[in-house]
C-alpha atoms as a PDB file:
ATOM      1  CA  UNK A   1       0.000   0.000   0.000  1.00  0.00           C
ATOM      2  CA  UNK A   2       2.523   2.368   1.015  1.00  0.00           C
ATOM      3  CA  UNK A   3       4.311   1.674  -2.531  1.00  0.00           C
ATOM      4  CA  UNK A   4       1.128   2.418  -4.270  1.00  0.00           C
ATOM      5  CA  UNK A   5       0.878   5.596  -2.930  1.00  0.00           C
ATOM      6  CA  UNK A   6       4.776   6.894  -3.154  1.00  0.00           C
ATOM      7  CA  UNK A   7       3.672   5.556  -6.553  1.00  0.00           C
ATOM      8  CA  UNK A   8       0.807   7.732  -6.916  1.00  0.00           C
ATOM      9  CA  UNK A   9       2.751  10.809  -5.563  1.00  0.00           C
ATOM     10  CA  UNK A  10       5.532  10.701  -7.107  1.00  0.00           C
ATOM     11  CA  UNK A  11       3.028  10.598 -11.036  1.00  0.00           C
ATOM     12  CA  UNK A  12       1.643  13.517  -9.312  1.00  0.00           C
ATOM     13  CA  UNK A  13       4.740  15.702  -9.119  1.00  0.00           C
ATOM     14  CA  UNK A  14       5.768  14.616 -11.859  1.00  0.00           C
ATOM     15  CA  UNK A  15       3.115  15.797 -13.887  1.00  0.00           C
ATOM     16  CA  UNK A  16       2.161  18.329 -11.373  1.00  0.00           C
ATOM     17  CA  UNK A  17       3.974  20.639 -14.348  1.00  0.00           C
ATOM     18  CA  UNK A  18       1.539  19.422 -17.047  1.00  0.00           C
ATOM     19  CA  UNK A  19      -1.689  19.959 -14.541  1.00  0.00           C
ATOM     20  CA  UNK A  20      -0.540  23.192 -13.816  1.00  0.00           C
ATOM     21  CA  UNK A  21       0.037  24.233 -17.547  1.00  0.00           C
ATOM     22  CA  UNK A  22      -3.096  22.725 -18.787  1.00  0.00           C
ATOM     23  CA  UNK A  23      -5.567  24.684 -15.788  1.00  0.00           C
ATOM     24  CA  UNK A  24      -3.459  27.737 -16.930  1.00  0.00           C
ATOM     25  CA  UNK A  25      -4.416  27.147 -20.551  1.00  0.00           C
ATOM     26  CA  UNK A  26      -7.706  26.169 -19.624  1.00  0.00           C
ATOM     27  CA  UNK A  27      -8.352  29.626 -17.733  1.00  0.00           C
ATOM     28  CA  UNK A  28      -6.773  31.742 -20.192  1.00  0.00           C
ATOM     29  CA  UNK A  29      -8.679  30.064 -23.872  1.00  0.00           C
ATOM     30  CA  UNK A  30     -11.972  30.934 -20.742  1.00  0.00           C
ATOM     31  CA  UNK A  31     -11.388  34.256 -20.520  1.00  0.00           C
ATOM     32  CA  UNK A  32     -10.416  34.893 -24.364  1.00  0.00           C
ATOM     33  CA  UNK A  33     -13.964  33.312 -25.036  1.00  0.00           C
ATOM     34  CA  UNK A  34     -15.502  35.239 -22.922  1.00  0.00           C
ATOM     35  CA  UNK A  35     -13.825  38.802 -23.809  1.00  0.00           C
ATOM     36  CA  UNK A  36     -14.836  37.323 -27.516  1.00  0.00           C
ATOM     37  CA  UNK A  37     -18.288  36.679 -26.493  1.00  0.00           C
ATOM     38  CA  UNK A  38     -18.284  40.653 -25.206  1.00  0.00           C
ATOM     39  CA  UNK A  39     -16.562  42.192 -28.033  1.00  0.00           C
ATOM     40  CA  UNK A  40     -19.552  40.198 -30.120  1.00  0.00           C
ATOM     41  CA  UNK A  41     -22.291  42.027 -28.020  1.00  0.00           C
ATOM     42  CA  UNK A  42     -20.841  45.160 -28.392  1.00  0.00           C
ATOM     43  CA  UNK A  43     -20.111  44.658 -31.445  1.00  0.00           C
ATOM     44  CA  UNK A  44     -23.963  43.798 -32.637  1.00  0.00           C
ATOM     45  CA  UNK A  45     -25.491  46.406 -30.143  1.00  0.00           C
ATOM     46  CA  UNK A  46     -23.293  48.850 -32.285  1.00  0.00           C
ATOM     47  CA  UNK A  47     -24.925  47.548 -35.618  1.00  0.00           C
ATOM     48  CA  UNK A  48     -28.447  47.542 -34.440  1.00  0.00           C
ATOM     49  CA  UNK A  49     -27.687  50.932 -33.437  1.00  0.00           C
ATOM     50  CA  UNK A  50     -26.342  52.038 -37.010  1.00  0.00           C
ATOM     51  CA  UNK A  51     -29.454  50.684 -38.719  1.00  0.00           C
ATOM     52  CA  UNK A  52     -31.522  52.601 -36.284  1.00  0.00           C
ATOM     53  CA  UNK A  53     -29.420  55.282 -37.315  1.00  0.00           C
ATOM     54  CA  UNK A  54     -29.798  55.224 -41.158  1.00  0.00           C
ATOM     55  CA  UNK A  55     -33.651  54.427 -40.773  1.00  0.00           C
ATOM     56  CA  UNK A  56     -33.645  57.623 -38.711  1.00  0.00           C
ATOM     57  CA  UNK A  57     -31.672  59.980 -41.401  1.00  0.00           C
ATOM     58  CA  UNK A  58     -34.076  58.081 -44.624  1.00  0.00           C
ATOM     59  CA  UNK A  59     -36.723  59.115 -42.588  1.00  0.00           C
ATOM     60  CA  UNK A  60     -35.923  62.535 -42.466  1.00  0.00           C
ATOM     61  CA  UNK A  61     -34.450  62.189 -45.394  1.00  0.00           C
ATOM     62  CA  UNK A  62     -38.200  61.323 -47.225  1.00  0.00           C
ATOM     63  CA  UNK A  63     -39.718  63.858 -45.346  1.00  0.00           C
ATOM     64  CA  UNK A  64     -37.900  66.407 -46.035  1.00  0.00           C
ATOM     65  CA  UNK A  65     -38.508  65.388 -50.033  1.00  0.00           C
ATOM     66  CA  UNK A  66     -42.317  65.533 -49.265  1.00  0.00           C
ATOM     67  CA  UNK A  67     -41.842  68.935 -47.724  1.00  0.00           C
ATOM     68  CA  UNK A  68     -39.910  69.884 -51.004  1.00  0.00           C
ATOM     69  CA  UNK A  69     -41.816  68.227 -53.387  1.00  0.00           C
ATOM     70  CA  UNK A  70     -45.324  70.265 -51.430  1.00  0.00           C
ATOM     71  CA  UNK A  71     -43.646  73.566 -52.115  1.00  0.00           C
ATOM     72  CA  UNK A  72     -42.502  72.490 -55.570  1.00  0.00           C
ATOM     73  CA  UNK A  73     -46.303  71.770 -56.522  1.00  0.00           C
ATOM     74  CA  UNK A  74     -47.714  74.329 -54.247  1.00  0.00           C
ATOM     75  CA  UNK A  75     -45.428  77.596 -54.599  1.00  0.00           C
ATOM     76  CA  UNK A  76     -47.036  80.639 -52.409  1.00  0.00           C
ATOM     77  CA  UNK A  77     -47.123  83.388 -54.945  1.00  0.00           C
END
């Protein structure tokens, strides 16, 4: 029994090095996903605000060619 576990212990600090790297790699690729996962959000609140945007300025935009095209056919003399 006691062999088994010097066994067991001495796998462990022997790959201790490995563990370690791969919770280190495992943490970092987490936090890359979730700063990607962010930067996504932002990134589609930013579009969705854009096309409100551009809906916005065509709207003015066609009213202000109804407004022109009412003086155009109705000119105050």
């Amino acid at each position: 029994m006691d062999f088994l576990l010097a066994f067991v212990l001495t796998g462990l600090v022997a790959c201790s090095g490995w563990i370690a790297w791969a919770v280190a790699r495992a943490w970092a690729r987490a936090r890359d996903r979730r700063h990607e996962l962010r930067l996504a959000q932002a990134r589609s609140v930013a579009e969705l605000r854009q096309a409100e945007l551009t809906a916005r300025v065509r709207e003015q935009e066609l009213a202000n060619e109804t407004y022109q095209d009412f003086v155009r056919r109705h000119p105050e003399s």
